[in-house]
C-alpha atoms as a PDB file:
ATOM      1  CA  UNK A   1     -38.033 153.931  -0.693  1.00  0.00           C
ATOM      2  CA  UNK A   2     -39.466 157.099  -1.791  1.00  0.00           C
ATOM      3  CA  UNK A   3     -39.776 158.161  -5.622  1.00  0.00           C
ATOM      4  CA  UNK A   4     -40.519 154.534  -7.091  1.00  0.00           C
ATOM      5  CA  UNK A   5     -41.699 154.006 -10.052  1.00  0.00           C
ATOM      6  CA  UNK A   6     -43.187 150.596 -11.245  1.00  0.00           C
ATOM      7  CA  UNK A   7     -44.517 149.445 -14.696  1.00  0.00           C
ATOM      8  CA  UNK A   8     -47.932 150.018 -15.888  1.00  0.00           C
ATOM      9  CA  UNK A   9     -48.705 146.692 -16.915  1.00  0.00           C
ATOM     10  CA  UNK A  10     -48.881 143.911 -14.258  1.00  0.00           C
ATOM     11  CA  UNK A  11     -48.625 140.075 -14.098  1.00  0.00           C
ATOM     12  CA  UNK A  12     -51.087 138.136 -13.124  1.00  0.00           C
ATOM     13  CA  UNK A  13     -49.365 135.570 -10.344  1.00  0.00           C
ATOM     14  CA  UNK A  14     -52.765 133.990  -8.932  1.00  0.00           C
ATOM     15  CA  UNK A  15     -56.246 133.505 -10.476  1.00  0.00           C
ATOM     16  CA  UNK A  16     -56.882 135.193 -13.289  1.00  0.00           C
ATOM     17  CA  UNK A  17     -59.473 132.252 -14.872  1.00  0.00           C
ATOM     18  CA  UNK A  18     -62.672 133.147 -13.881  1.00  0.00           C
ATOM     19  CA  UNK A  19     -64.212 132.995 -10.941  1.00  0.00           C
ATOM     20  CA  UNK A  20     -64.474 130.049  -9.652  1.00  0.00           C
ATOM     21  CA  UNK A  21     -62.886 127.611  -6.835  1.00  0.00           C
ATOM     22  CA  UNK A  22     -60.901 125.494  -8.100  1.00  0.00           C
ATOM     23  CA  UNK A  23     -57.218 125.787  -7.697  1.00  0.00           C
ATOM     24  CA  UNK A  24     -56.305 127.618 -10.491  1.00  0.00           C
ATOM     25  CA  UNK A  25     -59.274 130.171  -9.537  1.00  0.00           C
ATOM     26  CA  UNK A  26     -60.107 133.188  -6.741  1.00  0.00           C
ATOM     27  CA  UNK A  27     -63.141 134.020  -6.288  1.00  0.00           C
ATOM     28  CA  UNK A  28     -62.999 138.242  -5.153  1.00  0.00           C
ATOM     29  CA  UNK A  29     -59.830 138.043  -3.428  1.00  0.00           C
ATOM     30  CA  UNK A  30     -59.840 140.792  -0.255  1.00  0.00           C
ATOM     31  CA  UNK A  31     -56.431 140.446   1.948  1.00  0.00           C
ATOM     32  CA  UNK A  32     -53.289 139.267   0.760  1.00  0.00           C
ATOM     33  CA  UNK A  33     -49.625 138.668   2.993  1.00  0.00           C
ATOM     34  CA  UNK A  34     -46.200 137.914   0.780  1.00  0.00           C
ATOM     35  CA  UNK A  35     -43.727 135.535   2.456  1.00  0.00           C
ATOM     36  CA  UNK A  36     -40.517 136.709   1.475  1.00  0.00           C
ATOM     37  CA  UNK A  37     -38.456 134.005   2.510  1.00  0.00           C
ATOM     38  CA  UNK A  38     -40.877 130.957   1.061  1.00  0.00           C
ATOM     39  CA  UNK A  39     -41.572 132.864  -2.149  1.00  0.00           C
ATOM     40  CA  UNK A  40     -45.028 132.301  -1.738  1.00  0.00           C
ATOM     41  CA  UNK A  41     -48.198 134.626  -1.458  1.00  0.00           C
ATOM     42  CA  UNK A  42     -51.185 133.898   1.190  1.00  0.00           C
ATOM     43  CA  UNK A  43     -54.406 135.301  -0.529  1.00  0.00           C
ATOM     44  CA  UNK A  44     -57.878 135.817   1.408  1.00  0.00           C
ATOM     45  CA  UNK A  45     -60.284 134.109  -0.950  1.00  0.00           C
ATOM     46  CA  UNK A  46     -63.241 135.723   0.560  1.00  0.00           C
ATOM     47  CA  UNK A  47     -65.976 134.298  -2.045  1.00  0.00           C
ATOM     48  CA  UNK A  48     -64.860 130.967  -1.105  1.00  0.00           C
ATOM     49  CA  UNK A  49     -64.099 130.867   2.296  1.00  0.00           C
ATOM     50  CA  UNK A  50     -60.912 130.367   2.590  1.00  0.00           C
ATOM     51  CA  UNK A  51     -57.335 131.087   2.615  1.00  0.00           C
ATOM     52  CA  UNK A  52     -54.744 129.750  -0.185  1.00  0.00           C
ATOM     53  CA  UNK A  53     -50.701 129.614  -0.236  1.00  0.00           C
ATOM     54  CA  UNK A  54     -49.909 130.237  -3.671  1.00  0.00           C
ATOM     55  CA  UNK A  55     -46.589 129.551  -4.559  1.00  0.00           C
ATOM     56  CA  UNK A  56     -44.717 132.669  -6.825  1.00  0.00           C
ATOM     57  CA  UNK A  57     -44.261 131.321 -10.362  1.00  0.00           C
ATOM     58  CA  UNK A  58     -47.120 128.108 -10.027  1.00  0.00           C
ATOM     59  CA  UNK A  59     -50.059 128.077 -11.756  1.00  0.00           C
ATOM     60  CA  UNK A  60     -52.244 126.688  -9.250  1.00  0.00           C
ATOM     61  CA  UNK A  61     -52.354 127.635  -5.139  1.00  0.00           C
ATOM     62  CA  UNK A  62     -52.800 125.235  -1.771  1.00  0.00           C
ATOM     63  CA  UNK A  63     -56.144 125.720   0.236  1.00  0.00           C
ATOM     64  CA  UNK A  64     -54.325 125.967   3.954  1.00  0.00           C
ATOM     65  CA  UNK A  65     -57.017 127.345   5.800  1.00  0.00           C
ATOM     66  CA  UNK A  66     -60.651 127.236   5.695  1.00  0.00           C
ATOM     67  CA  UNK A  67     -62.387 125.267   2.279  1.00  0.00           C
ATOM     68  CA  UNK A  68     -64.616 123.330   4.041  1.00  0.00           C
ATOM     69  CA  UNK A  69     -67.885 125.206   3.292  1.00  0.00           C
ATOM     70  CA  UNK A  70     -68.568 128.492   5.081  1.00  0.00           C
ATOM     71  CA  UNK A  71     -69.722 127.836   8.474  1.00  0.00           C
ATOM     72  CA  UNK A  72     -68.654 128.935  12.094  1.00  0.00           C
ATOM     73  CA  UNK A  73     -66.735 125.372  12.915  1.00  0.00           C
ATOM     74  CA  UNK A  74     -63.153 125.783  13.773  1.00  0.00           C
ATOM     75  CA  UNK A  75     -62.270 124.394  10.557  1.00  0.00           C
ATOM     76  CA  UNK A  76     -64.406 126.457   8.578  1.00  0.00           C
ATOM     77  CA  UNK A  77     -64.150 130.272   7.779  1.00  0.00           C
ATOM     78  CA  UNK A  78     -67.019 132.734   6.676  1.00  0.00           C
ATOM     79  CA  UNK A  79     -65.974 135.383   4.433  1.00  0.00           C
ATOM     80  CA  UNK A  80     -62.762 136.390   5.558  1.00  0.00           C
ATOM     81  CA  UNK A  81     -60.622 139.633   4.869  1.00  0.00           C
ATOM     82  CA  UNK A  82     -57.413 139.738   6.138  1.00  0.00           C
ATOM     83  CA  UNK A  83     -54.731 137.452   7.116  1.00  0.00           C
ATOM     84  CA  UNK A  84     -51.228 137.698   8.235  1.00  0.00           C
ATOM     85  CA  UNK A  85     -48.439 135.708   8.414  1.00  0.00           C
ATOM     86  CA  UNK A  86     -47.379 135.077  12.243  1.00  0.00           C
ATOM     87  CA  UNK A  87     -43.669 133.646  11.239  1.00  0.00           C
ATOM     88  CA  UNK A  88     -42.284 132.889  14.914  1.00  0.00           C
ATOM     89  CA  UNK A  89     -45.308 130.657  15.488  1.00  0.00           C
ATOM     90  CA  UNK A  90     -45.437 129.342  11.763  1.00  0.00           C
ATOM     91  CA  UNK A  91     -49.520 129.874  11.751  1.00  0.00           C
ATOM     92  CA  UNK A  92     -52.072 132.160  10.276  1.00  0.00           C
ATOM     93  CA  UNK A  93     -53.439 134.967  11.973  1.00  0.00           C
ATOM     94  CA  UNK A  94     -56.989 135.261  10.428  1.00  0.00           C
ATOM     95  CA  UNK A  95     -60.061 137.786  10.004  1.00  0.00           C
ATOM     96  CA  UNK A  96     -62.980 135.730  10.063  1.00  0.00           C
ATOM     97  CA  UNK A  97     -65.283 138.673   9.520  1.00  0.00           C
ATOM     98  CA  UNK A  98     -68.471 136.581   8.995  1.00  0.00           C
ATOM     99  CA  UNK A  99     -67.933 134.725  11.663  1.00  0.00           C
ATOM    100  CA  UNK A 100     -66.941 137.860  13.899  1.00  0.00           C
ATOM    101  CA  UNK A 101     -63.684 136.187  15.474  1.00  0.00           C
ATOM    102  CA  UNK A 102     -60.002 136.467  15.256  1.00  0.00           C
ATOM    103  CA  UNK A 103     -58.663 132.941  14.938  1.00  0.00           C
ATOM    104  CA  UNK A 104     -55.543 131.122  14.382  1.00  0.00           C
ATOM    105  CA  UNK A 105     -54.549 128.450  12.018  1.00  0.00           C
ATOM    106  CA  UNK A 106     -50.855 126.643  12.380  1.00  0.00           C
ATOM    107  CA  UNK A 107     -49.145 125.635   8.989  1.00  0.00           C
ATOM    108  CA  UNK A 108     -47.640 122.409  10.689  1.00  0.00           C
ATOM    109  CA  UNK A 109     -50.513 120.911  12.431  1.00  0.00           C
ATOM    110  CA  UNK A 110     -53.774 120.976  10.310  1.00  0.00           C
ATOM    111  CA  UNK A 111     -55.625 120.136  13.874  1.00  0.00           C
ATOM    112  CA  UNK A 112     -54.206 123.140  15.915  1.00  0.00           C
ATOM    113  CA  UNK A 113     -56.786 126.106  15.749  1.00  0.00           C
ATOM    114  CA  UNK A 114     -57.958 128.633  17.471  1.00  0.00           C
ATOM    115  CA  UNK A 115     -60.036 131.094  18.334  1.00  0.00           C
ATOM    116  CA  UNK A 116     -57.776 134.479  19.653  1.00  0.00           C
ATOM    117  CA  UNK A 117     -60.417 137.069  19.731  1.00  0.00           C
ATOM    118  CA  UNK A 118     -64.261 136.948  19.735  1.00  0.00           C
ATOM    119  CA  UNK A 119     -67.228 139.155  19.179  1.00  0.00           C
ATOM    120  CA  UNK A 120     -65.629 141.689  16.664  1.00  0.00           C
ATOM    121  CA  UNK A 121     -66.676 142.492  13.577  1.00  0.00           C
ATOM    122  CA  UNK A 122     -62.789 142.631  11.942  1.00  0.00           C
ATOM    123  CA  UNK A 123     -61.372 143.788   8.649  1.00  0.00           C
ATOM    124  CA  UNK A 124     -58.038 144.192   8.975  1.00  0.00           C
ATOM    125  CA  UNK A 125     -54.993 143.262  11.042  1.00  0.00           C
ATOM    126  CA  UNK A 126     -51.537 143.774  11.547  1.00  0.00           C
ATOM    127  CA  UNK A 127     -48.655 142.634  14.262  1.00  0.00           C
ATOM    128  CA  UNK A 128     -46.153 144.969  15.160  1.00  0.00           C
ATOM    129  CA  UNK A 129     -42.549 144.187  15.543  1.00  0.00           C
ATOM    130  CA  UNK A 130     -42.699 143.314  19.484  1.00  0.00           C
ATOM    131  CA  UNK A 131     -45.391 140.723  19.072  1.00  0.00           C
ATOM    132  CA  UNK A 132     -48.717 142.523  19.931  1.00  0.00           C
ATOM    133  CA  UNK A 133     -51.892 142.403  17.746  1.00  0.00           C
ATOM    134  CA  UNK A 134     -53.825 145.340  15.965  1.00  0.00           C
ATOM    135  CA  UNK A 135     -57.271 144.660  14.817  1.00  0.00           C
ATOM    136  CA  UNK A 136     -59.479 146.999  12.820  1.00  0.00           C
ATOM    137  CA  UNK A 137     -63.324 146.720  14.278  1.00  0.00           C
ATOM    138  CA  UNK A 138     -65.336 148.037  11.767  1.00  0.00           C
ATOM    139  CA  UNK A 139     -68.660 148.017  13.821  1.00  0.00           C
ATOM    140  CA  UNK A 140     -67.656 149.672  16.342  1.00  0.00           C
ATOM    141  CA  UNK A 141     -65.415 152.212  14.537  1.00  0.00           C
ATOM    142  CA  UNK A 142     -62.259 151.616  16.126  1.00  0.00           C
ATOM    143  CA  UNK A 143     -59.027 149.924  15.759  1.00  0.00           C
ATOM    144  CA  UNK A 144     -57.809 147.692  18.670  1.00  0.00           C
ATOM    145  CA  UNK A 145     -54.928 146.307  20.382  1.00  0.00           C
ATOM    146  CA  UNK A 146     -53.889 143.162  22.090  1.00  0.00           C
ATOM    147  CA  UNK A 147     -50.879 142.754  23.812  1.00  0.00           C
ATOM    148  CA  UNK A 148     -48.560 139.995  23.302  1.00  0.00           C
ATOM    149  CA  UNK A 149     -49.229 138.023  26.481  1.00  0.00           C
ATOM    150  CA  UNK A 150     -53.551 138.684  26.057  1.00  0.00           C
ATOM    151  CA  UNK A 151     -53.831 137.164  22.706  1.00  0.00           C
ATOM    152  CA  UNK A 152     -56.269 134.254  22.992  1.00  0.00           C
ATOM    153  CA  UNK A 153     -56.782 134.999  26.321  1.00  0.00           C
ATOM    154  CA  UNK A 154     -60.623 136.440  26.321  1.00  0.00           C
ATOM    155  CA  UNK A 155     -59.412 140.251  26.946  1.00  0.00           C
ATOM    156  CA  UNK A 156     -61.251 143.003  25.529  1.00  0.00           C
ATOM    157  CA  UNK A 157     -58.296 144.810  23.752  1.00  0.00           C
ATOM    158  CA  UNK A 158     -57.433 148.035  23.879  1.00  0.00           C
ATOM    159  CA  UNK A 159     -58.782 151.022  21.545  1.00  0.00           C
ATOM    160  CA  UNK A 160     -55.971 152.884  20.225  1.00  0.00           C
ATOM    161  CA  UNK A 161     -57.570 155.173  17.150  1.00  0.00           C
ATOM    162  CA  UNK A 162     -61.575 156.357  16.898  1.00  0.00           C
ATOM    163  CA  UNK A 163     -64.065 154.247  19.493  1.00  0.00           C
ATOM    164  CA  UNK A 164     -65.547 158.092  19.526  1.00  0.00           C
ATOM    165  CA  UNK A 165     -68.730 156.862  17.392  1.00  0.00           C
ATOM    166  CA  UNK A 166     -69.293 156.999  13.616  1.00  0.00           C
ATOM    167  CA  UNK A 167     -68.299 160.485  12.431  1.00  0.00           C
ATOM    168  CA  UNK A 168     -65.623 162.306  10.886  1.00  0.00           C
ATOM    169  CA  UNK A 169     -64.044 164.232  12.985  1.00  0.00           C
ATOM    170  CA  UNK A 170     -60.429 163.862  14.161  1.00  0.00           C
ATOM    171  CA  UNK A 171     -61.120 161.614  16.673  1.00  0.00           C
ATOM    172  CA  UNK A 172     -63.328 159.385  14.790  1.00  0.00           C
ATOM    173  CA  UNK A 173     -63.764 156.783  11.958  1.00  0.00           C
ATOM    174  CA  UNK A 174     -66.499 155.457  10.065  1.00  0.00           C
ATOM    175  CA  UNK A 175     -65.631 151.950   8.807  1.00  0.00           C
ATOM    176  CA  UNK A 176     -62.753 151.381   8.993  1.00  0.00           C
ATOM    177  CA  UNK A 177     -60.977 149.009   6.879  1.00  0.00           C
ATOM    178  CA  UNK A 178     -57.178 148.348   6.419  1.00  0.00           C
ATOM    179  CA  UNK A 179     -54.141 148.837   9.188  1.00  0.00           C
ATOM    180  CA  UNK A 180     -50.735 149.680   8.846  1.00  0.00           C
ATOM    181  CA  UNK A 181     -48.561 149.875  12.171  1.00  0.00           C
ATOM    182  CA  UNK A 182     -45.346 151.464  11.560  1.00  0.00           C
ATOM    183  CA  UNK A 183     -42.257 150.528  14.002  1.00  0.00           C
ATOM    184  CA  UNK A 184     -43.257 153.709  16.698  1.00  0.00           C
ATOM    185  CA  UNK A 185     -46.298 152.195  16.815  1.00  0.00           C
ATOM    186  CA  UNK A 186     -48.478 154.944  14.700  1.00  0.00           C
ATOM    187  CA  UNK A 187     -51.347 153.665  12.927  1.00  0.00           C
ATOM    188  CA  UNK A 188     -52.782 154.385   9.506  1.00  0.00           C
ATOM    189  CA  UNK A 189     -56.263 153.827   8.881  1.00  0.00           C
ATOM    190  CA  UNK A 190     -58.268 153.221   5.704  1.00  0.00           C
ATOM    191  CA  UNK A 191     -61.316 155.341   6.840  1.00  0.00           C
ATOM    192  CA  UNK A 192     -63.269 153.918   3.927  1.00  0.00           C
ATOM    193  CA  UNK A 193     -66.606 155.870   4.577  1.00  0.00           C
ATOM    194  CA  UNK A 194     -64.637 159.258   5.013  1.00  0.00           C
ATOM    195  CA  UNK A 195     -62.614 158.539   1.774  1.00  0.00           C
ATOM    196  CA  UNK A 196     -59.534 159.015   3.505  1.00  0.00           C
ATOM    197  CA  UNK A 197     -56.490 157.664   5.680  1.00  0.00           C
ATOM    198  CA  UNK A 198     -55.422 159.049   9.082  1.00  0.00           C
ATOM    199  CA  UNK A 199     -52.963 158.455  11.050  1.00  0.00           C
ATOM    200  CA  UNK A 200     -52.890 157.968  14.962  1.00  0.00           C
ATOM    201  CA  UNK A 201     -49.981 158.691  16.906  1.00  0.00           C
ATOM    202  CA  UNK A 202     -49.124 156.339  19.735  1.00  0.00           C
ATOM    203  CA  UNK A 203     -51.194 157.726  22.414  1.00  0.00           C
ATOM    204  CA  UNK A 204     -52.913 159.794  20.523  1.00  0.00           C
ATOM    205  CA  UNK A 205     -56.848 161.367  20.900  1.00  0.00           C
ATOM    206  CA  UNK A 206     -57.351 162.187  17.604  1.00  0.00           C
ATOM    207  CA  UNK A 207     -55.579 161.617  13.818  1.00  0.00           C
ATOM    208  CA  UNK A 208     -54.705 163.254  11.096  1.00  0.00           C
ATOM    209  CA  UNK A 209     -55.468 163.249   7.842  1.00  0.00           C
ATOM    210  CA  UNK A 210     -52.893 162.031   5.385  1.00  0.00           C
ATOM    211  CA  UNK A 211     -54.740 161.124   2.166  1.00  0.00           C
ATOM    212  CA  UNK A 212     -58.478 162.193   0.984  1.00  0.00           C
ATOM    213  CA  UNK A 213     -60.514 164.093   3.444  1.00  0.00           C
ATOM    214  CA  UNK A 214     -62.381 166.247   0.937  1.00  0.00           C
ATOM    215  CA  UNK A 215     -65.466 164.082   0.004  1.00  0.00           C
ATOM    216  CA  UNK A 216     -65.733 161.301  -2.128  1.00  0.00           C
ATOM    217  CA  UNK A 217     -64.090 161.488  -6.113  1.00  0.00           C
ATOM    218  CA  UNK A 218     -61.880 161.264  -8.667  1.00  0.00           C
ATOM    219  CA  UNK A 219     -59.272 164.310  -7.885  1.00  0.00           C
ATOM    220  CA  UNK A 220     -55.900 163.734  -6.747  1.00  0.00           C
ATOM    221  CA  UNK A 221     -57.134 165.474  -3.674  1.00  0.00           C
ATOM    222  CA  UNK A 222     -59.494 162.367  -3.480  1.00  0.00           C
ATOM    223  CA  UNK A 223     -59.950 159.091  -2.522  1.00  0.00           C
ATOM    224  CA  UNK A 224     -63.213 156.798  -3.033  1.00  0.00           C
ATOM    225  CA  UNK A 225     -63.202 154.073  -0.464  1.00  0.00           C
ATOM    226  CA  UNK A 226     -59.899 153.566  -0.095  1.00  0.00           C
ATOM    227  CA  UNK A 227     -58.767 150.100   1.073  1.00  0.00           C
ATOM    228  CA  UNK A 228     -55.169 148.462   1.117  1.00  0.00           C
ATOM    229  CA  UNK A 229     -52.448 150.329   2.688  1.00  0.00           C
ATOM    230  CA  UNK A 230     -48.525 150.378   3.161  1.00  0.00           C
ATOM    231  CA  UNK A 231     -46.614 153.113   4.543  1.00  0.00           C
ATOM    232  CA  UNK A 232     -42.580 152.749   3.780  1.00  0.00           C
ATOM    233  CA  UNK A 233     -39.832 154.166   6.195  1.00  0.00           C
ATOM    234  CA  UNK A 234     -40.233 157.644   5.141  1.00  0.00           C
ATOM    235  CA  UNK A 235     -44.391 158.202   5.474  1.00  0.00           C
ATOM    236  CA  UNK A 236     -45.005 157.614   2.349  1.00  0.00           C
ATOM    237  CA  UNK A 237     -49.256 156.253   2.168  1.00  0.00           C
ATOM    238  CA  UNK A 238     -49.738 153.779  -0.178  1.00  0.00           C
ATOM    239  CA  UNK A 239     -53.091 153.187  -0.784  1.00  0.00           C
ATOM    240  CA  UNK A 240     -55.423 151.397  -2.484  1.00  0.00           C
ATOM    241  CA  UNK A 241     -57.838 153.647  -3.980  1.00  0.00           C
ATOM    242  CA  UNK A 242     -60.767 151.236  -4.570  1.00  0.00           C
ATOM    243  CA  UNK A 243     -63.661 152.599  -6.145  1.00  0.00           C
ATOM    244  CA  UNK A 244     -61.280 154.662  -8.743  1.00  0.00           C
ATOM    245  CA  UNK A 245     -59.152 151.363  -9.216  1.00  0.00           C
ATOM    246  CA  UNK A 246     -55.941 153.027  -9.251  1.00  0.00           C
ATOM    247  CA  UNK A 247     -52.989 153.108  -6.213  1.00  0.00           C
ATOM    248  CA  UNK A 248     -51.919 156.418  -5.027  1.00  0.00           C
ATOM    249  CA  UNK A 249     -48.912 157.321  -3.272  1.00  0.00           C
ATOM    250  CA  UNK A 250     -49.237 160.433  -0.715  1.00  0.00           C
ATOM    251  CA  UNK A 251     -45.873 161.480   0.353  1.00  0.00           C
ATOM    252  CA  UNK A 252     -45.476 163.082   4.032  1.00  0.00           C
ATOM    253  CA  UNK A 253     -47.118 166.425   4.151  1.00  0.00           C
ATOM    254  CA  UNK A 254     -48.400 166.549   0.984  1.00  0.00           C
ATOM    255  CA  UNK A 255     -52.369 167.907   0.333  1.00  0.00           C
ATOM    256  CA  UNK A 256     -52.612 165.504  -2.945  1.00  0.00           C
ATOM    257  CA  UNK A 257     -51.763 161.802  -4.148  1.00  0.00           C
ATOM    258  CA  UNK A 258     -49.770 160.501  -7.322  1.00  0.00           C
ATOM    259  CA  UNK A 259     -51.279 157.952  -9.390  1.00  0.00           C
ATOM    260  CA  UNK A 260     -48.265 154.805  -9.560  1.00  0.00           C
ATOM    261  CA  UNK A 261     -50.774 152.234 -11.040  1.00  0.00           C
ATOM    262  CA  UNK A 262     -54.525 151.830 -12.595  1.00  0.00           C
ATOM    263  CA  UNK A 263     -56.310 155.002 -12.885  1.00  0.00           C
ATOM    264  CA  UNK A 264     -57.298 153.391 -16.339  1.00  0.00           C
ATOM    265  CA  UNK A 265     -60.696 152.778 -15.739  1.00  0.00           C
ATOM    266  CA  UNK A 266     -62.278 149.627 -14.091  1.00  0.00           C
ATOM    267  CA  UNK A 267     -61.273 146.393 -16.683  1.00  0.00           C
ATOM    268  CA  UNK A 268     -59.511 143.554 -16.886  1.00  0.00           C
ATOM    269  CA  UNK A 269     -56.273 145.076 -18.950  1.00  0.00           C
ATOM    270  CA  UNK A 270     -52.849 144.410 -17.637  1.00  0.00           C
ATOM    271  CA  UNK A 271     -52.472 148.260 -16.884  1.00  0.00           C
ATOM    272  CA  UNK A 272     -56.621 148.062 -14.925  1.00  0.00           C
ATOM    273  CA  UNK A 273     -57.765 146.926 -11.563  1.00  0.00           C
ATOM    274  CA  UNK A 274     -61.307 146.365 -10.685  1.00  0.00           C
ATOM    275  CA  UNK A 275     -62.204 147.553  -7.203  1.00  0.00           C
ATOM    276  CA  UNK A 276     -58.703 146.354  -5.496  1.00  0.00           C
ATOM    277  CA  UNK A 277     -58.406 145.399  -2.127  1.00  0.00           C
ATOM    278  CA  UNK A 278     -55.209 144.226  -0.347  1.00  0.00           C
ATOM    279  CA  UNK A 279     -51.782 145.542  -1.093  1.00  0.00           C
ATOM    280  CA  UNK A 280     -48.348 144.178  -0.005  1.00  0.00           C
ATOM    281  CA  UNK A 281     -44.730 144.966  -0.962  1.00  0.00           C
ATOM    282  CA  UNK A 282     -41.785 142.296  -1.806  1.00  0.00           C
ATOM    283  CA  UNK A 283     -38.380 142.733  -0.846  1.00  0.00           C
ATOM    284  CA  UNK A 284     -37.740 144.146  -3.957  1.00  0.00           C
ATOM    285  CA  UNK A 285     -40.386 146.838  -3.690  1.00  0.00           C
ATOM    286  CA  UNK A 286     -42.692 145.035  -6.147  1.00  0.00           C
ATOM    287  CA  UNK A 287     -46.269 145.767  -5.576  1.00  0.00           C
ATOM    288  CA  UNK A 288     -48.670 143.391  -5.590  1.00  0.00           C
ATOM    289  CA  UNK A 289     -52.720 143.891  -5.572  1.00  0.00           C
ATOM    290  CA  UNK A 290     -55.732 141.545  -4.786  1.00  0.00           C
ATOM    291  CA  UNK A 291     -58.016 142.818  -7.480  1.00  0.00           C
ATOM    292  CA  UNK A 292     -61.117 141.908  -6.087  1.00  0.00           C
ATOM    293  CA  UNK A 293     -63.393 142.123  -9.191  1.00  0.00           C
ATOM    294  CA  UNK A 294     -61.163 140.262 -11.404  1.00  0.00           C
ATOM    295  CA  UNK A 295     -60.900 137.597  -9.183  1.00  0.00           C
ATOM    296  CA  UNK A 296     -56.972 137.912  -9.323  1.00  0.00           C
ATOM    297  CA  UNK A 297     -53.469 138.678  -7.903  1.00  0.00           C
ATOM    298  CA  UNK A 298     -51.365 141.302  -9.974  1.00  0.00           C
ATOM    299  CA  UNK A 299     -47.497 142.113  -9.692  1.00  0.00           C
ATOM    300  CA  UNK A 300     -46.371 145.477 -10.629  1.00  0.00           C
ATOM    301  CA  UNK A 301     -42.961 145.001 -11.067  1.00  0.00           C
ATOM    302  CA  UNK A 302     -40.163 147.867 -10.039  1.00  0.00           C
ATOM    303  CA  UNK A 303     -39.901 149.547 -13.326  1.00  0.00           C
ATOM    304  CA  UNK A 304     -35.637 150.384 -12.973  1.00  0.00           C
ATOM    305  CA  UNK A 305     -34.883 151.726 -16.589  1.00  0.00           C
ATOM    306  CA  UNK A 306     -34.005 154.845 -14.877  1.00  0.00           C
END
């Protein structure tokens, strides 16, 4: 929905004691995937090398992927940034960026993994409705797709946005980051180098710009390595604006961004993020944030007093 509005002062559901890895700890949490139906949160614990389930309203989370160590064994994951939540096939779909694979963990057999996609240096991911696979390739400057039926299958995948080189013109990128696919299958891009998001029309040879574009800073013209994304029904960008630790909204057509959390400095307040990463939405259009430097998971709950 457009126009929400959500409290300035978050909860902490998930870490929040330090860095550390135990289960009560995160240690710089990067991607994060709410399951609506379960009531439980999958967090990308990057510093340790794994991925935990954390259960809404516990104090401590379950290590289901990953934990043994960082290493390029099948059960082992090397700082990893995004995950999703592939609920037909009740398994993880996993960015195993230091180990430069795609792989696949199931939630009801610990010994069935897999490897899906190899040789890509991955950040972010995203499956659209119909079943096929988006991948962000960061070295190469690109996002990719797989189709349903080619995932796992050794194929190359498809470029669908930049592949044109590191630049920033239209029909380039230079690192980019997070993914959002909306139902049309347009992409938004968190072109972290360019501080700014574009967005690719299916079929598209270039993108435009929808947040940021002019240089690097504070403005609310601006972004500074922007990260997590969401885009809701309308075209509304949601992004996470990392390096000013605030979220901005960008409605459709608009040249600036609203500030709807942070923007309060980098700390460890309830109303301050610390470089964020990941964003996701609940069914209830709460927001919640992997705030990477804080080594925690904060909910921004719908504020509804109007």
């Amino acid at each position: 929905k457009s126009n929400i509005k959500w409290k300035p002062n978050a909860q902490t559901i998930a870490g929040g004691n330090g860095k550390g890895n135990q289960l009560n700890q995160l240690c710089s949490p990067y991607g994060i995937y709410v399951d609506h139906q379960q009531q439980h949160i999958y967090i990308v614990d990057y510093g340790n090398d794994r991925i935990v389930k954390w259960k809404l309203g516990e104090n401590n989370g379950e290590v289901v992927a990953g934990g043994n160590g960082y290493g390029n064994r099948i059960d082992q994951l090397d700082h990893p940034t995004g995950v999703i939540l592939d609920e037909k096939r009740k398994s993880l779909i996993i960015c195993d960026q230091g180990n430069r694979r795609v792989v696949r963990w199931s939630l009801q057999n610990p010994n069935d993994k897999q490897i899906l996609i190899e040789n890509i240096s991955c950040w972010g991911l995203m499956m659209s409705r119909n079943g096929d696979l988006f991948v962000s390739d960061c070295e190469n400057d690109a996002v990719k797709v797989w189709r349903k039926g080619e995932i796992g299958k050794g194929k190359e995948g498809i470029i669908v946005a930049g592949g044109n080189g590191k630049g920033n013109k239209l029909n380039q990128l230079y690192g980019p980051t997070n993914i959002f696919i909306d139902p049309e299958e347009t992409i938004y891009v968190s072109d972290f180098w360019n501080h700014r998001v574009m967005k690719w029309l299916k079929g598209a040879n270039e993108g435009i710009i929808v947040a940021g574009g002019q240089d690097e800073g504070n403005s609310l013209n601006q972004l500074n390595h922007p990260q997590g994304l969401l885009v809701n029904e309308v075209g509304d960008v949601y992004v996470a604006d990392s390096h000013n630790n605030r979220i901005m909204c960008w409605s459709l057509g608009s040249k600036e961004g609203r500030v709807v959390v942070g923007g309060n400095g980098a700390g460890q307040g309830s109303n301050q993020l610390n470089y964020l990463r990941g964003l996701s939405f609940d069914v209830e259009n709460n927001l919640y944030v992997a705030d990477f430097g804080n080594n925690r998971i904060q909910r921004f709950n719908v504020d509804n007093k109007d």
